[in-house]
Protein backbone atom coordinates (compact mmCIF):
# COMPACT_ATOMS: atom_id res chain seq x y z
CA UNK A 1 15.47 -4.29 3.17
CA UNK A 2 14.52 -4.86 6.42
CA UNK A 3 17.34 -5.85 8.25
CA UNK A 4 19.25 -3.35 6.26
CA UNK A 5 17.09 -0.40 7.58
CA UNK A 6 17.26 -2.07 10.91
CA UNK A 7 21.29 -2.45 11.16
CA UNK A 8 21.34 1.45 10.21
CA UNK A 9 19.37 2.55 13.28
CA UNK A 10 15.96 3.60 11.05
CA UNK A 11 13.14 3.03 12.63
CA UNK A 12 10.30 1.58 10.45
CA UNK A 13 6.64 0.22 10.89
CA UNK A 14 5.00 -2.22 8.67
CA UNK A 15 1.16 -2.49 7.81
CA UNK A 16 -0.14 -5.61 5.96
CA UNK A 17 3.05 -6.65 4.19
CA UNK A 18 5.56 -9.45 3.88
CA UNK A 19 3.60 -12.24 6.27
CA UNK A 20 1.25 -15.08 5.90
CA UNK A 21 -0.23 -17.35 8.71
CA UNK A 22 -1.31 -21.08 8.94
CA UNK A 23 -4.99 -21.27 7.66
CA UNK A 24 -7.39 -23.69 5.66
CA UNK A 25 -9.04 -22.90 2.54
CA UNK A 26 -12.57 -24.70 2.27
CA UNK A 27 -13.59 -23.27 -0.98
CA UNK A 28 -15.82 -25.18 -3.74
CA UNK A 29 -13.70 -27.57 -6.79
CA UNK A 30 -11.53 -29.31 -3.97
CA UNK A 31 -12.83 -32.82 -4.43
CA UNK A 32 -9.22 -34.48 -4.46
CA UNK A 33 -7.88 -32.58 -1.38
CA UNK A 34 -11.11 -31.51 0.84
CA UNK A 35 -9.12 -28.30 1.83
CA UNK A 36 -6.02 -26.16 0.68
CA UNK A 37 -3.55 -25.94 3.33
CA UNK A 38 -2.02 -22.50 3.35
CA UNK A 39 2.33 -22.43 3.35
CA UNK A 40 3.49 -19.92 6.53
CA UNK A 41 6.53 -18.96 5.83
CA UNK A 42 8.19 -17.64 8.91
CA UNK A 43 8.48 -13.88 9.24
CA UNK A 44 12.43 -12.30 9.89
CA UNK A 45 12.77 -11.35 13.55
CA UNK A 46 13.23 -7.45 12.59
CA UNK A 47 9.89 -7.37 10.55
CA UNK A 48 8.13 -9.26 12.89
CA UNK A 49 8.77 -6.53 15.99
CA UNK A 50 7.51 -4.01 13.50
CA UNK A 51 5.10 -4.84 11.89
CA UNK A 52 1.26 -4.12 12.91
CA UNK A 53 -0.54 -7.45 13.00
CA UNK A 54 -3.78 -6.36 13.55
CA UNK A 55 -3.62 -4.42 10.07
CA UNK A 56 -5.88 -6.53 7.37
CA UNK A 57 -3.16 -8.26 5.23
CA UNK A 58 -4.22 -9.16 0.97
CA UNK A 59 -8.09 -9.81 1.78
CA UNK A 60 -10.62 -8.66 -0.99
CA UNK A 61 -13.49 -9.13 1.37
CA UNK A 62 -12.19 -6.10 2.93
CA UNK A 63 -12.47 -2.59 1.65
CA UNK A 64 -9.23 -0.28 1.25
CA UNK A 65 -11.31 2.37 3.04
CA UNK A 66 -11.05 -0.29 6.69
CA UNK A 67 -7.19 -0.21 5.88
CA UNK A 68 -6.74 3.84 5.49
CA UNK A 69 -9.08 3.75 8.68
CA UNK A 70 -7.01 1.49 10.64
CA UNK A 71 -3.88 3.14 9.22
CA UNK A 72 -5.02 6.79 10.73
CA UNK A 73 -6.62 5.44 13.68
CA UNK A 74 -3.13 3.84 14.61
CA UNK A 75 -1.00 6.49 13.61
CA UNK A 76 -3.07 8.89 15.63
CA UNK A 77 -3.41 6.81 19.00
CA UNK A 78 0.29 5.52 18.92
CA UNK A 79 1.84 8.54 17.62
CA UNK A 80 0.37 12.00 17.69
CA UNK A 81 -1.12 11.85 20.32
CA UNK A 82 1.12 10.50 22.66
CA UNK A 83 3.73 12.96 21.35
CA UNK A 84 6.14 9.95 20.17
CA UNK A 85 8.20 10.47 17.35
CA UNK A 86 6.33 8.93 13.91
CA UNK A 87 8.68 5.99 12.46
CA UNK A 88 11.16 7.01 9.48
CA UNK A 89 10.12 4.88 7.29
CA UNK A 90 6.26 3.59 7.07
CA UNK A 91 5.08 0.45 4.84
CA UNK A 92 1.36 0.23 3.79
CA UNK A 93 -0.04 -1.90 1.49
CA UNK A 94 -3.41 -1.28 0.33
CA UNK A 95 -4.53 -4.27 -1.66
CA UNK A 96 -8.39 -3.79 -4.21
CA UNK A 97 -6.38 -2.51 -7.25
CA UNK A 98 -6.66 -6.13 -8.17
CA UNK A 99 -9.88 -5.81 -9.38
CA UNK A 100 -12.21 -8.50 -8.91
CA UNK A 101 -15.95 -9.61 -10.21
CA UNK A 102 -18.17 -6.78 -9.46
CA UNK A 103 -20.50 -7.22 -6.57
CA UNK A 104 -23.47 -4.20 -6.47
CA UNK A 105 -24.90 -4.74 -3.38
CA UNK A 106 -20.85 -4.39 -1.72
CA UNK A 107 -21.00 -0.69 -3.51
CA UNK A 108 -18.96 -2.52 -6.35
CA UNK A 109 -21.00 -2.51 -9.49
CA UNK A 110 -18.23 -2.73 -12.35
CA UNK A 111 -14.61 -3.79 -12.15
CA UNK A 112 -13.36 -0.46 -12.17
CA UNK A 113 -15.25 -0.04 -8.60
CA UNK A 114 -12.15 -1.65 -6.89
CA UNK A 115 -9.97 0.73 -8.17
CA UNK A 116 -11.99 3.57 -7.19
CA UNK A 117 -11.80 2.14 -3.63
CA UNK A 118 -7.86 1.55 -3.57
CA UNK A 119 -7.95 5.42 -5.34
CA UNK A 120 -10.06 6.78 -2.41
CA UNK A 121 -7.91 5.06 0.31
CA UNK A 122 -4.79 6.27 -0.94
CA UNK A 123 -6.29 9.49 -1.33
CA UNK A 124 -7.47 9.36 2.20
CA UNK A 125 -3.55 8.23 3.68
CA UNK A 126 -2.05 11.08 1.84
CA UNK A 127 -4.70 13.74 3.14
CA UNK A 128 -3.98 12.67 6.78
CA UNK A 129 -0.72 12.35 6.42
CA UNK A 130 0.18 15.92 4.37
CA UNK A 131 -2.11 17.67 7.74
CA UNK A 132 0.55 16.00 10.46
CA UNK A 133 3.84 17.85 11.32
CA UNK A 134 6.08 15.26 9.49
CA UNK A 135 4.74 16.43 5.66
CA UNK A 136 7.54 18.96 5.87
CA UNK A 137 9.81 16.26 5.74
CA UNK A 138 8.35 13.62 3.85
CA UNK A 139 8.28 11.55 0.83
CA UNK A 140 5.25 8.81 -0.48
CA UNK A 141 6.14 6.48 -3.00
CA UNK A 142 3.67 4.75 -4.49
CA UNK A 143 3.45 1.81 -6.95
CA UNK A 144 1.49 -1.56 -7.91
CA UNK A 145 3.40 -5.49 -6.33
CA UNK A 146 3.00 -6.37 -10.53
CA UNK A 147 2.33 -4.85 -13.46
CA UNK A 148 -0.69 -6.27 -14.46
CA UNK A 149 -2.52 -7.88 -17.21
CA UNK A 150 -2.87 -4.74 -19.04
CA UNK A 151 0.76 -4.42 -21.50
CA UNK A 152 1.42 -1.19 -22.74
CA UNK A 153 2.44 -0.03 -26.13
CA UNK A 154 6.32 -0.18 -24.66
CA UNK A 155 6.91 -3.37 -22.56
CA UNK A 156 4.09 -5.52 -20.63
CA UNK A 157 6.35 -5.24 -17.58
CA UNK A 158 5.77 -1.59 -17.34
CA UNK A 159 4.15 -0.37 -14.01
CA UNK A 160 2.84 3.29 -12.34
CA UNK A 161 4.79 5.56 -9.99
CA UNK A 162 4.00 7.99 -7.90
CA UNK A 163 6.41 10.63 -6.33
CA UNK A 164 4.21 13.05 -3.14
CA UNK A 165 6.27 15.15 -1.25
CA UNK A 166 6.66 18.78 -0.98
CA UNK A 167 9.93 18.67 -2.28
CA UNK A 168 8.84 16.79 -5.45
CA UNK A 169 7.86 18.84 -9.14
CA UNK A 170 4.33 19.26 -9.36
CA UNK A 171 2.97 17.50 -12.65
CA UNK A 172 6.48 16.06 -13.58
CA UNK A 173 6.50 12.98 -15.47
CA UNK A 174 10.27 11.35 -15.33
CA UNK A 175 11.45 9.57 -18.78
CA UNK A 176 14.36 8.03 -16.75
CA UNK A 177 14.13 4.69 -16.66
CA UNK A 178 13.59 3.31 -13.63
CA UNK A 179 12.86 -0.16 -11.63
CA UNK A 180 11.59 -1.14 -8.21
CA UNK A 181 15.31 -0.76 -6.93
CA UNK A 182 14.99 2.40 -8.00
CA UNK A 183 12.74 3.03 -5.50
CA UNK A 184 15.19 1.47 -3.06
CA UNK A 185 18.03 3.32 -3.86
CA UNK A 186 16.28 6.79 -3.26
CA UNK A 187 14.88 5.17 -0.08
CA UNK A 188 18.51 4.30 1.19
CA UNK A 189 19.95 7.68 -0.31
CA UNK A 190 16.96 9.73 1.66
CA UNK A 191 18.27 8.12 4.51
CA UNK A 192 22.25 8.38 3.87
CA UNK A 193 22.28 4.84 3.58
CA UNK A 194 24.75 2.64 1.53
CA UNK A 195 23.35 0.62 -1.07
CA UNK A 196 22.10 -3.26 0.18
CA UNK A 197 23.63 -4.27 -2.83
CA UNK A 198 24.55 -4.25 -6.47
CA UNK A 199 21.54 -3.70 -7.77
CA UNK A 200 20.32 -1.16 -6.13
CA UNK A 201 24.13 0.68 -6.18
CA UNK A 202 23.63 0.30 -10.17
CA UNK A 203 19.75 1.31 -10.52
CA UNK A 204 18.77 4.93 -11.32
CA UNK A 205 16.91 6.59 -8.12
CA UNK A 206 14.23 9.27 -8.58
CA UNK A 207 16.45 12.38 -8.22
CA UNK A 208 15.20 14.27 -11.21
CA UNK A 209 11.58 14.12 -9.51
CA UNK A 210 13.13 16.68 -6.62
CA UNK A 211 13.15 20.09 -6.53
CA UNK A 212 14.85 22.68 -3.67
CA UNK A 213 11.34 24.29 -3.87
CA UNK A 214 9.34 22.92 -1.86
CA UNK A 215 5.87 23.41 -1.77
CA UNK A 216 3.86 22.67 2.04
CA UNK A 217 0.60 22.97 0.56
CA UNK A 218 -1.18 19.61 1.76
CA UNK A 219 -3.39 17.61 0.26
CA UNK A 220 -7.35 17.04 -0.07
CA UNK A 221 -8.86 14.23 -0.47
CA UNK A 222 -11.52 13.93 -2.93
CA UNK A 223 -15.23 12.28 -2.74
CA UNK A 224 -15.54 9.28 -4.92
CA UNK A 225 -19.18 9.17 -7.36
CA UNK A 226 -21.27 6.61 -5.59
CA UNK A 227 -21.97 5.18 -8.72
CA UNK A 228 -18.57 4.09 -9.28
CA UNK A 229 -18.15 3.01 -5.64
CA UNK A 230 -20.38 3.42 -2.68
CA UNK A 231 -18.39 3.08 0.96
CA UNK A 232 -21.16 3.39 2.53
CA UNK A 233 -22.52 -0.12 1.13
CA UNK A 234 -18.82 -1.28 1.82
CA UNK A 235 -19.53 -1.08 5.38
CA UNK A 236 -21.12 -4.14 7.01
CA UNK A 237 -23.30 -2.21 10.10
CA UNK A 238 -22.87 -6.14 11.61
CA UNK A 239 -19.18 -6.22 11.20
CA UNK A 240 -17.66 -2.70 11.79
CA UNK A 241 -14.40 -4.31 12.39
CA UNK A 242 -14.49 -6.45 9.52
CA UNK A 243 -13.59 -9.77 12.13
CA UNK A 244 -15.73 -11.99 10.23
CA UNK A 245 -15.04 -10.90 6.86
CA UNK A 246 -11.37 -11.42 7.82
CA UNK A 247 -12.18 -15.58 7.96
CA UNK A 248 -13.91 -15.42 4.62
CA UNK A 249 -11.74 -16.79 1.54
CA UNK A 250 -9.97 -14.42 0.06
CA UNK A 251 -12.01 -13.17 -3.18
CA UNK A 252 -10.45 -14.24 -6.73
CA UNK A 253 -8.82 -11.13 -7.94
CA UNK A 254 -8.68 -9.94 -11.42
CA UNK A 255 -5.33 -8.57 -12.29
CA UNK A 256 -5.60 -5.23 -13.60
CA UNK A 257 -2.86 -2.27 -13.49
CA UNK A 258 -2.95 -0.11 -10.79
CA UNK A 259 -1.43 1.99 -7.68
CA UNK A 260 -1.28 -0.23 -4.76
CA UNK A 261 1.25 0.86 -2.11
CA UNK A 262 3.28 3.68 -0.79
């Protein structure tokens, strides 16, 4: 996808996605190795010169709320107000609809709690974003990297989908059947690009989700119930920047079924 965007001349930006780097995991039940090396597997040149690096990549020790902060803060100082023109295409991943063990004195009391924080970040990215001069002309996709542990009545492989975008029907729920390349294929055809490949030439794109009435209205994000999920306990007052709960092994995630990235 990359390289395909890239050889067509669209600009793009990346936050949090599609890199790992070297690192040593010293957790507990390691008796026969000491430590866990980590695999790095080396980033393509294109994604590399776009991508944000000091964006927090999949970390559970750090809220979604840091990531939508870092997201606006960087759009804001690189962007708006230096009057350059915002990328075509950005990537964000947001990463707590995993779900993990809840931890009360974080301002996570129940599993749910993570959820509510990748909800109120999302929320958060789509309220700045619908208030800049680009909404006019702009589309959010939004889905989950897996489907979850939670199957479905239909197929267990089943995920969630989100269309924002003036130009998209308000309420609509699409009962074409659709994939990932799906998402893709709209991408490329948004764009006037060809297809990458087969797959995504043969997938069905999200067409029936757009309307030529377009509605500018933008969006509001909404407070989350403290009870659910408290920010404000999310927030280390020793470690605004979240630096030190950067080095801090990754929290064991519970796979649940949520939104994760647009």
């Amino acid at each position: 996808m990359w390289e395909h965007l890239a050889r067509n001349r669209i600009n793009f930006r990346n936050y949090g996605e599609g890199f790992e780097f070297p690192g040593v995991l010293e957790d507990q039940d390691e008796h026969r190795t000491g430590a866990r090396e980590v695999v790095n597997i080396p980033m393509a040149k294109v994604l590399f010169d776009n991508t944000d690096f000091g964006f927090p990549i999949f970390n559970m020790n750090i809220p979604d709320q840091y990531r939508a902060h870092w997201l606006i803060e960087d759009v804001e100082r690189r962007f708006l107000r230096k009057g350059k023109k915002l990328p075509s295409f950005l990537n964000i991943a947001i990463c707590n609809d995993h779900g993990a063990d809840p931890k009360p004195d974080k301002g996570y009391p129940y599993l749910a709690s993570w959820m509510a924080d990748n909800d109120l970040a999302l929320g958060r990215i789509v309220d700045f974003l619908s208030h800049t001069p680009y909404w006019k002309n702009m589309a959010i996709f939004v889905t989950e990297d897996d489907s979850g542990g939670e199957p479905d009545h239909v197929d267990a492989q089943r995920s969630v989908m989100l269309v924002i975008s003036p130009w998209v029907k308000r309420g609509y729920v699409s009962h074409r059947h659709t994939t990932i390349l799906s998402m893709h294929r709209t991408l490329y055809e948004i764009f006037g690009l060809p297809p990458l490949n087969m797959f995504d030439a043969l997938a069905n794109d999200f067409s029936d989700c757009f309307t030529n009435e377009p509605d500018f209205r933008p969006y509001k994000a909404l407070a989350v119930d403290p009870r659910i999920f408290d920010p404000r306990k999310a927030k280390d007052p020793k470690d605004p920047d979240y630096g030190q709960a950067r080095k801090l092994p990754s929290i064991p995630w519970t796979t649940t079924r949520r939104w994760t990235r647009s």
